[in-house]
PDB file of N, CA and C in Angstrom:
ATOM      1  N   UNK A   1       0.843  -1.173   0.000  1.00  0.00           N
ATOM      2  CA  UNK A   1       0.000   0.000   0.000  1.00  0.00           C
ATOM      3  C   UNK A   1       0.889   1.238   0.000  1.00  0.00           C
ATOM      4  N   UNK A   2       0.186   2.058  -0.888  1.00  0.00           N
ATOM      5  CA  UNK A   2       1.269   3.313  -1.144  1.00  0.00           C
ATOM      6  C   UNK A   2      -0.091   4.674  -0.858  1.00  0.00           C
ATOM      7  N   UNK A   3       0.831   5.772  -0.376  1.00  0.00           N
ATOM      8  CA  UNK A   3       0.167   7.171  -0.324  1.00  0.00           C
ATOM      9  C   UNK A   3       0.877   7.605  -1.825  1.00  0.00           C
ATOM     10  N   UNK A   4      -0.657   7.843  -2.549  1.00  0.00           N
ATOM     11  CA  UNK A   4       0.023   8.573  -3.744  1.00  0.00           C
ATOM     12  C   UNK A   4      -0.381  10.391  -3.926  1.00  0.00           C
ATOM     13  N   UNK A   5       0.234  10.553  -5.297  1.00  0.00           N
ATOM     14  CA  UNK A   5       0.772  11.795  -4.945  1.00  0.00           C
ATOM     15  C   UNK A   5      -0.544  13.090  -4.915  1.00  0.00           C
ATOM     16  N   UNK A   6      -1.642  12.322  -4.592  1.00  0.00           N
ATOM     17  CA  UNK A   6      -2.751  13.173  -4.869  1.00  0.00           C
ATOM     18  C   UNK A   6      -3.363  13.036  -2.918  1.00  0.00           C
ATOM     19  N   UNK A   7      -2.688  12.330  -2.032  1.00  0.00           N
ATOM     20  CA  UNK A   7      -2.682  11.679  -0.831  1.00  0.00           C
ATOM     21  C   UNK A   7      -3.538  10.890  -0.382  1.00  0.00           C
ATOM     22  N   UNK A   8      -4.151   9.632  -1.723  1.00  0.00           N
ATOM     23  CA  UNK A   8      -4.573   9.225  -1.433  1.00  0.00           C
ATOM     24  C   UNK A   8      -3.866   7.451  -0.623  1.00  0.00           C
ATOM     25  N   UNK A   9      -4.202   6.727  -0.046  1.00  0.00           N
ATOM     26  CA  UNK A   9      -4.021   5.529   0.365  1.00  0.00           C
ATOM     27  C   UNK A   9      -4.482   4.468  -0.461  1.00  0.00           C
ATOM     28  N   UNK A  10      -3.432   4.039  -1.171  1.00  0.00           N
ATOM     29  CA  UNK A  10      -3.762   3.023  -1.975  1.00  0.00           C
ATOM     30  C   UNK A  10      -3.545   1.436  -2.267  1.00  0.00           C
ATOM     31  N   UNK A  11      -4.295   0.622  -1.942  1.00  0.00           N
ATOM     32  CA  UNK A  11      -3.790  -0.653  -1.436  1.00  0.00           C
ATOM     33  C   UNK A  11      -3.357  -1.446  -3.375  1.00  0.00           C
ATOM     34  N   UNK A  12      -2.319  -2.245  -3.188  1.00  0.00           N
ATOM     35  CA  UNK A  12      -2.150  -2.736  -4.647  1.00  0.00           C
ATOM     36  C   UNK A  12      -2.032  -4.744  -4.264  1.00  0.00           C
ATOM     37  N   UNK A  13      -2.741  -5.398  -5.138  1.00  0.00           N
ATOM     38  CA  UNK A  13      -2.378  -6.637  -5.283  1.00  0.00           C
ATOM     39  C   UNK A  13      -1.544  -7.091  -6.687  1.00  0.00           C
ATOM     40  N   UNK A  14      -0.672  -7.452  -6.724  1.00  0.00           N
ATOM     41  CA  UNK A  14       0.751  -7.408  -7.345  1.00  0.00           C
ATOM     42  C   UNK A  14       1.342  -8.530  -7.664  1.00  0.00           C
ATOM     43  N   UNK A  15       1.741  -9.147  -8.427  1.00  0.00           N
ATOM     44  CA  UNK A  15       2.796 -10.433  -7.959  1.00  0.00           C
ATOM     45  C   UNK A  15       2.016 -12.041  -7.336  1.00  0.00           C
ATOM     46  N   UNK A  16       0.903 -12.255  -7.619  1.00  0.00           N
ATOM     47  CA  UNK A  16       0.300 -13.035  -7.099  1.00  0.00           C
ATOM     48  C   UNK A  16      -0.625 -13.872  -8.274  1.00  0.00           C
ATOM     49  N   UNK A  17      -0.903 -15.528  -7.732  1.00  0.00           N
ATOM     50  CA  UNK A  17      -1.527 -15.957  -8.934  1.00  0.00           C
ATOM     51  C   UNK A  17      -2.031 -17.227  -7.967  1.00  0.00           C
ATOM     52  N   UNK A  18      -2.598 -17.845  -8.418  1.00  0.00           N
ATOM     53  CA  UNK A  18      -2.893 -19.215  -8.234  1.00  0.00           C
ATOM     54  C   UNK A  18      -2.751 -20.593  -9.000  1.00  0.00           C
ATOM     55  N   UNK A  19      -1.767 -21.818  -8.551  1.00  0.00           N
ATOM     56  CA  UNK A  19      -1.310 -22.758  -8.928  1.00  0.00           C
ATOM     57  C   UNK A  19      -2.618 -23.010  -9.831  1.00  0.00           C
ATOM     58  N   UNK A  20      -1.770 -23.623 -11.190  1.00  0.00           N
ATOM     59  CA  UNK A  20      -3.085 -24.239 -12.135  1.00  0.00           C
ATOM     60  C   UNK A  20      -4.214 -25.238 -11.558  1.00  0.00           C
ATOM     61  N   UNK A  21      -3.086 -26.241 -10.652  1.00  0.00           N
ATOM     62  CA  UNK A  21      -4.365 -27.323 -10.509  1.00  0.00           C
ATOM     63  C   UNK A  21      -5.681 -26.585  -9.485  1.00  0.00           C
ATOM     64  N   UNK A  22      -5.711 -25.390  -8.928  1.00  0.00           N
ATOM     65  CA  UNK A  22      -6.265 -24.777  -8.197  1.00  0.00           C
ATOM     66  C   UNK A  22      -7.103 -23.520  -8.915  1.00  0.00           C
ATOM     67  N   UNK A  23      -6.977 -23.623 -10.157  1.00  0.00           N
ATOM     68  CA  UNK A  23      -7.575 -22.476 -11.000  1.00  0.00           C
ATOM     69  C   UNK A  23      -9.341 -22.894 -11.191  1.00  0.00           C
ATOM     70  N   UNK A  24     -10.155 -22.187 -10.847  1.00  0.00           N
ATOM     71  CA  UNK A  24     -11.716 -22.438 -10.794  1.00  0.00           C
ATOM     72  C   UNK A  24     -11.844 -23.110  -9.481  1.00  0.00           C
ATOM     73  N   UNK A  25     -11.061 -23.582  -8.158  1.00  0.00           N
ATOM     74  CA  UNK A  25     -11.459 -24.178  -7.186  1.00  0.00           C
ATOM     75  C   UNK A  25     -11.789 -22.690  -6.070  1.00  0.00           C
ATOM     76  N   UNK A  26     -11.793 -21.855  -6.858  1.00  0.00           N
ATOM     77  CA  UNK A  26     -12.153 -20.784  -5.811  1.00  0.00           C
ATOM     78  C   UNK A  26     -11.110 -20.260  -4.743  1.00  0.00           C
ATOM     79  N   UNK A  27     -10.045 -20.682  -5.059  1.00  0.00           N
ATOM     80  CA  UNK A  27      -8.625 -20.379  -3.996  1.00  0.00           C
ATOM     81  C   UNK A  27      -8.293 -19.052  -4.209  1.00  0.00           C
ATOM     82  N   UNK A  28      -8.512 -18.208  -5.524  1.00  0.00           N
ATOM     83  CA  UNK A  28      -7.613 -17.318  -6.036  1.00  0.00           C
ATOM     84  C   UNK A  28      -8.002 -16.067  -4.962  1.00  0.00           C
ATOM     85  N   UNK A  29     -10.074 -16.842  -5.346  1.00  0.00           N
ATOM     86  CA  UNK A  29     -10.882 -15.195  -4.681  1.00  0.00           C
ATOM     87  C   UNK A  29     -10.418 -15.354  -2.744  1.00  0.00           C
ATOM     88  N   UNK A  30      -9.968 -16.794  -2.461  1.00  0.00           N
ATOM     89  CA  UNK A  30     -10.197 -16.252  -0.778  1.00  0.00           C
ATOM     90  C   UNK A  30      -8.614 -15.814  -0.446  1.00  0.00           C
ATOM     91  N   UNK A  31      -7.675 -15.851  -1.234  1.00  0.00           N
ATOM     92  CA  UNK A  31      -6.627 -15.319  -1.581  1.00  0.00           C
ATOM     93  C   UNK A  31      -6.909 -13.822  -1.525  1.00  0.00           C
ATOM     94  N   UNK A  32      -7.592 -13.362  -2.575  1.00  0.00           N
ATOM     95  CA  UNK A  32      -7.901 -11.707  -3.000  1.00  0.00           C
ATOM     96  C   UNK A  32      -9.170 -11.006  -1.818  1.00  0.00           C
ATOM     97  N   UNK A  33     -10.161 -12.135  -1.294  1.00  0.00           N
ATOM     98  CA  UNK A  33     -10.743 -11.406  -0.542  1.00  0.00           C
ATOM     99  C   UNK A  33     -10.093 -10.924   0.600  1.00  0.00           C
ATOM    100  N   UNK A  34      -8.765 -12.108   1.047  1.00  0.00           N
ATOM    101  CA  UNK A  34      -8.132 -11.762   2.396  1.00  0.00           C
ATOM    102  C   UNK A  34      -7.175 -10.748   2.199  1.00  0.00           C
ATOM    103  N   UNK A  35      -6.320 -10.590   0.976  1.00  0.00           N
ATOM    104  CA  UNK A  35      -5.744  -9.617   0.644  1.00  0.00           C
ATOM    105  C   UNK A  35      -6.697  -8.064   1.575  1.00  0.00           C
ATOM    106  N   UNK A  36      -7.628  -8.074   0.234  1.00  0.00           N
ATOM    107  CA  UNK A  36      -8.353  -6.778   0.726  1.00  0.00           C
ATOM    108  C   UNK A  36      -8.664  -6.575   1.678  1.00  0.00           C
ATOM    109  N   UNK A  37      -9.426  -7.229   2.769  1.00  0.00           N
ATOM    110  CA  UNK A  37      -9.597  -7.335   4.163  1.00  0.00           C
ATOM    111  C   UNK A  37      -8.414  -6.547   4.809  1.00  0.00           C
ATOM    112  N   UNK A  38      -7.158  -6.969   4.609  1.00  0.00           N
ATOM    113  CA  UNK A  38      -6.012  -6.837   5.402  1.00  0.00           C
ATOM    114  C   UNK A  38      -5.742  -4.915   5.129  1.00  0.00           C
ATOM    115  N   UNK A  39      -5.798  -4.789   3.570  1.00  0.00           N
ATOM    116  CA  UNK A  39      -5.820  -3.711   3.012  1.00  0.00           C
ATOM    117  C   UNK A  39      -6.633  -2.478   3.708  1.00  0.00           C
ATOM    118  N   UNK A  40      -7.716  -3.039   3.474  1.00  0.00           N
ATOM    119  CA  UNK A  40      -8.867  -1.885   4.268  1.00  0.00           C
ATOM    120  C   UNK A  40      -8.598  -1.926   5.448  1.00  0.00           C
ATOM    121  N   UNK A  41      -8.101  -2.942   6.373  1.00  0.00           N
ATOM    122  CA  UNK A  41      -7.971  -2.888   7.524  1.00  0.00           C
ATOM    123  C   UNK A  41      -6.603  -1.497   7.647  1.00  0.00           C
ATOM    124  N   UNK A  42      -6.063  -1.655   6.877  1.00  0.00           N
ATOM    125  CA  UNK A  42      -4.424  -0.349   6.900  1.00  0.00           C
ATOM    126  C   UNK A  42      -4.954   0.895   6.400  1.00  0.00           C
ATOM    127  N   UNK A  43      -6.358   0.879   6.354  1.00  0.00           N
ATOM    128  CA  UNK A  43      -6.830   2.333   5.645  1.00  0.00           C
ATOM    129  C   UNK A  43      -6.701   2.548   4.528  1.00  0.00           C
ATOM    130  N   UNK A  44      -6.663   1.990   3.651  1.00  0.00           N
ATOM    131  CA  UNK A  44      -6.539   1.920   2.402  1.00  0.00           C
ATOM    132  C   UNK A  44      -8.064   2.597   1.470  1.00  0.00           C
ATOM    133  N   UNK A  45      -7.729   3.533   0.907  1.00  0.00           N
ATOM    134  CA  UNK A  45      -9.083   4.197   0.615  1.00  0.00           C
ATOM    135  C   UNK A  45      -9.569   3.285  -0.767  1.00  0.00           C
ATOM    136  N   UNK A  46      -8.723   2.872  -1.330  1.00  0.00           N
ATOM    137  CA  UNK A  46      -9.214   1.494  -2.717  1.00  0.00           C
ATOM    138  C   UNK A  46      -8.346   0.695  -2.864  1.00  0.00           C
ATOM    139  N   UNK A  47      -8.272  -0.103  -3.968  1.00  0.00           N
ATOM    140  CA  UNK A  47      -7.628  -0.747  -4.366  1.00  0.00           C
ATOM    141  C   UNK A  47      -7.458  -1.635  -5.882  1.00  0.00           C
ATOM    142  N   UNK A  48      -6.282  -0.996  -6.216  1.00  0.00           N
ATOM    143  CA  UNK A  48      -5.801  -1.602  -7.507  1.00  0.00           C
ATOM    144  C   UNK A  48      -5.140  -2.907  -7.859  1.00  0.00           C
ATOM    145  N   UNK A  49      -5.477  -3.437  -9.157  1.00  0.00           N
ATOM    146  CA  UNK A  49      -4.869  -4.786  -9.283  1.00  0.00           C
ATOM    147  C   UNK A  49      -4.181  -3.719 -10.644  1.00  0.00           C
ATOM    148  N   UNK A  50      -2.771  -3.865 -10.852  1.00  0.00           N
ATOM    149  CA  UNK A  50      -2.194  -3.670 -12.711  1.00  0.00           C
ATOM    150  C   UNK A  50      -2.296  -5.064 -12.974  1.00  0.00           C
ATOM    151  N   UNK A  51      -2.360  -5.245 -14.307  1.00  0.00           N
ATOM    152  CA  UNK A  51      -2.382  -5.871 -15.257  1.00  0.00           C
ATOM    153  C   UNK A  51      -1.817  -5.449 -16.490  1.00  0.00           C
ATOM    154  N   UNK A  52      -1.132  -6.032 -17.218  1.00  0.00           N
ATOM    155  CA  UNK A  52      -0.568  -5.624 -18.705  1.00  0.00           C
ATOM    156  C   UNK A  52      -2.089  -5.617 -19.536  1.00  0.00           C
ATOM    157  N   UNK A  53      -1.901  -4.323 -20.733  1.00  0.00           N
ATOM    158  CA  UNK A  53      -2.497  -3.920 -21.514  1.00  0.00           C
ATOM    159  C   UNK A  53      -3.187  -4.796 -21.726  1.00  0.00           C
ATOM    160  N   UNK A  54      -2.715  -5.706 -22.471  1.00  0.00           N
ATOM    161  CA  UNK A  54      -3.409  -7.216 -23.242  1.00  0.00           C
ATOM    162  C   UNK A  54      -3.845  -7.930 -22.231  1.00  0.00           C
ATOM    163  N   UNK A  55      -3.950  -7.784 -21.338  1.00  0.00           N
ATOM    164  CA  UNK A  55      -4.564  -8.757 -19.864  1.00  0.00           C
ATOM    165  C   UNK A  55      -5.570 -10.070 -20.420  1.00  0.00           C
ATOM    166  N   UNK A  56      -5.575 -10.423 -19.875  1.00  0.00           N
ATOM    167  CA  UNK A  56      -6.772 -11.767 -19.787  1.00  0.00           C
ATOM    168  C   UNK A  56      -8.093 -11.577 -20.039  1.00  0.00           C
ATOM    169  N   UNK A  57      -8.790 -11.151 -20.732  1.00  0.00           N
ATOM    170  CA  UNK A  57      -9.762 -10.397 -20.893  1.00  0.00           C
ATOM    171  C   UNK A  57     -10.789 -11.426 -19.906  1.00  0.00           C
ATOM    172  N   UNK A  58     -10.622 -12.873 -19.423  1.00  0.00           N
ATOM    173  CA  UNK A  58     -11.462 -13.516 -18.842  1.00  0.00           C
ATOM    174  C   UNK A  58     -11.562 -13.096 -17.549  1.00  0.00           C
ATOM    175  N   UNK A  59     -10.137 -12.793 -16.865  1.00  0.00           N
ATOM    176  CA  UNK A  59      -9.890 -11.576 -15.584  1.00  0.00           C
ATOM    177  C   UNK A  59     -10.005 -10.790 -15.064  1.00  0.00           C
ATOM    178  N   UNK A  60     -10.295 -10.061 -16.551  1.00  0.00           N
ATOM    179  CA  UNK A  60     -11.126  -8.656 -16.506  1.00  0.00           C
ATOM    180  C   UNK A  60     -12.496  -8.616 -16.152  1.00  0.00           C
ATOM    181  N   UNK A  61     -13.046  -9.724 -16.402  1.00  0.00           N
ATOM    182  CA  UNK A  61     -14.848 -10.168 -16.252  1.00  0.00           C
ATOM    183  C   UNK A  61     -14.608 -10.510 -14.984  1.00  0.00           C
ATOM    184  N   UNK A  62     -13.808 -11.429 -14.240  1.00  0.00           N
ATOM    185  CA  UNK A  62     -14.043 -11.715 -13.241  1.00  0.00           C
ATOM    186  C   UNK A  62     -13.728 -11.055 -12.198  1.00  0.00           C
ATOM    187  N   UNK A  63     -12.504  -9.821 -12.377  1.00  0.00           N
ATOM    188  CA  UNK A  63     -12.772  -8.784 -11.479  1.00  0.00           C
ATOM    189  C   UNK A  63     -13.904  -7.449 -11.609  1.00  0.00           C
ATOM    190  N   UNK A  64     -13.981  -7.379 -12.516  1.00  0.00           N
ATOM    191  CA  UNK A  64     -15.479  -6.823 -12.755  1.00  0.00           C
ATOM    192  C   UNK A  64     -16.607  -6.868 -12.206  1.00  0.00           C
ATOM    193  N   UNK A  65     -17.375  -8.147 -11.722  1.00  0.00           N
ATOM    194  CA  UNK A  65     -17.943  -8.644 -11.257  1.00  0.00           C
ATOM    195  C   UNK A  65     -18.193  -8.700 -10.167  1.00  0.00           C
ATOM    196  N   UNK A  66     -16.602  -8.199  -9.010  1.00  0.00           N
ATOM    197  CA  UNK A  66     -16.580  -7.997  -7.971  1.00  0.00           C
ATOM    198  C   UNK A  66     -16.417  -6.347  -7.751  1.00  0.00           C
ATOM    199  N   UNK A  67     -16.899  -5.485  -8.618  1.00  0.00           N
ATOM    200  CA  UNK A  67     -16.625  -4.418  -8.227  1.00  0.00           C
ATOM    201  C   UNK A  67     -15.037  -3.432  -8.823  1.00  0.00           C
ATOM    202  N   UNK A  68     -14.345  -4.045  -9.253  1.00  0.00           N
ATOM    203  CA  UNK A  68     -12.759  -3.523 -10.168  1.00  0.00           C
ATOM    204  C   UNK A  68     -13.607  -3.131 -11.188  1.00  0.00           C
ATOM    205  N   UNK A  69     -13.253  -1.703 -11.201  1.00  0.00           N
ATOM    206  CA  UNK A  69     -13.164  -0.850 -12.661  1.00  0.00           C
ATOM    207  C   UNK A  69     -12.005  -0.836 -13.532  1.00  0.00           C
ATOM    208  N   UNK A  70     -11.893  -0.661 -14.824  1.00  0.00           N
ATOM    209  CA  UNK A  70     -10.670  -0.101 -15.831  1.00  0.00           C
ATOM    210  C   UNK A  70     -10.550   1.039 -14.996  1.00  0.00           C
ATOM    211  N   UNK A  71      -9.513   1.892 -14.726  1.00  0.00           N
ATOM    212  CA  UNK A  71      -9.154   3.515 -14.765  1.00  0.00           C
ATOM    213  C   UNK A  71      -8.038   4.281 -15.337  1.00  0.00           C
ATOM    214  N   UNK A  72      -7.134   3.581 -15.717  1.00  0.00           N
ATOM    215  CA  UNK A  72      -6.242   4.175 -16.501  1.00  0.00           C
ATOM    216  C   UNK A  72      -5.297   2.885 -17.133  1.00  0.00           C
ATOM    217  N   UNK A  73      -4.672   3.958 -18.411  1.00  0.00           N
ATOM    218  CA  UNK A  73      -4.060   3.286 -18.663  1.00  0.00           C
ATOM    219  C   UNK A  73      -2.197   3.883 -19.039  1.00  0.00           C
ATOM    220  N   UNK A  74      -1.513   2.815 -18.552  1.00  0.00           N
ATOM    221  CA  UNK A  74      -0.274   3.612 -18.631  1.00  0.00           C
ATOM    222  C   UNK A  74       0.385   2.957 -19.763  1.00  0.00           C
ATOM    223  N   UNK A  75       1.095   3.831 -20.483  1.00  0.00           N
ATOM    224  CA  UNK A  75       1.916   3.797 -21.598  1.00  0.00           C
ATOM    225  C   UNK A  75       3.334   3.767 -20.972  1.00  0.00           C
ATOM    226  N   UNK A  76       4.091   3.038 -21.599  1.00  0.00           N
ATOM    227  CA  UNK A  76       5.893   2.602 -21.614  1.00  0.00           C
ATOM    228  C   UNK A  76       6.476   2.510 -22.719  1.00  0.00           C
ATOM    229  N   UNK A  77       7.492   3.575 -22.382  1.00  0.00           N
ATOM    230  CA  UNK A  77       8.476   3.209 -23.455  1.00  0.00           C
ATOM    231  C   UNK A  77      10.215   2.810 -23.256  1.00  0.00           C
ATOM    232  N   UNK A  78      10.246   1.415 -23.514  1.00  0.00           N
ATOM    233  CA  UNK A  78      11.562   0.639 -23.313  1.00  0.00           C
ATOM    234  C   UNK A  78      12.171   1.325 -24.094  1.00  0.00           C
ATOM    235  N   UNK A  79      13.492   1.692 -22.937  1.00  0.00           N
ATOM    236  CA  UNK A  79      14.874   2.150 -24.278  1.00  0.00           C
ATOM    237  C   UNK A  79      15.798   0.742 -24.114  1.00  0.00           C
ATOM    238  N   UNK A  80      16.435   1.333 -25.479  1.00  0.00           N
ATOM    239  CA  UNK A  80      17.574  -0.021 -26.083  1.00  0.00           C
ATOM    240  C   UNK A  80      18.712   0.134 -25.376  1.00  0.00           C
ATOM    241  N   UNK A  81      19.131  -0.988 -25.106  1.00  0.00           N
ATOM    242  CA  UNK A  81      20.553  -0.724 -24.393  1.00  0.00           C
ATOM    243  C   UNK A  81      21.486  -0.752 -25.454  1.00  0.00           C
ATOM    244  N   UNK A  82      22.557   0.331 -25.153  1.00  0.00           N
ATOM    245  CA  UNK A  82      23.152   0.857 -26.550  1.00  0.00           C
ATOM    246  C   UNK A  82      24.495   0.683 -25.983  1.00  0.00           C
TER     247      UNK A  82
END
């Protein structure tokens, strides 16, 4: 969780996934619900998941569903190592 530069409190889930044989057994959400729990518990005024551009579009439905909006999108540009 980060204070960003507008001061808000922002909780992030990051770096996290669930083993295949465990994919649809419902592990991922009590994973993400406890996440958030913990989050709001630190004051966290929301909370973001990133995802790359091209994301999972099936991911996108299923955080959707729970309330995750799109809100931005960030652009990168890799330089070459020269």
């Amino acid at each position: 969780a980060v204070k960003n530069n507008l001061g808000q409190y922002i909780g992030y889930l990051n770096n996290w996934a669930t083993k295949k044989e465990y994919i649809g057994e419902g592990v991922g959400k009590i994973l993400a619900d406890r996440a958030i729990q913990i989050l709001k518990s630190w004051g966290c005024e929301s909370v973001r998941i990133n995802m790359a551009y091209e994301g999972n579009r099936k991911l996108i439905d299923v955080f959707g569903k729970v309330g995750f909006k799109p809100i931005i999108i960030v652009l990168e540009k890799k330089f070459e190592n020269t």
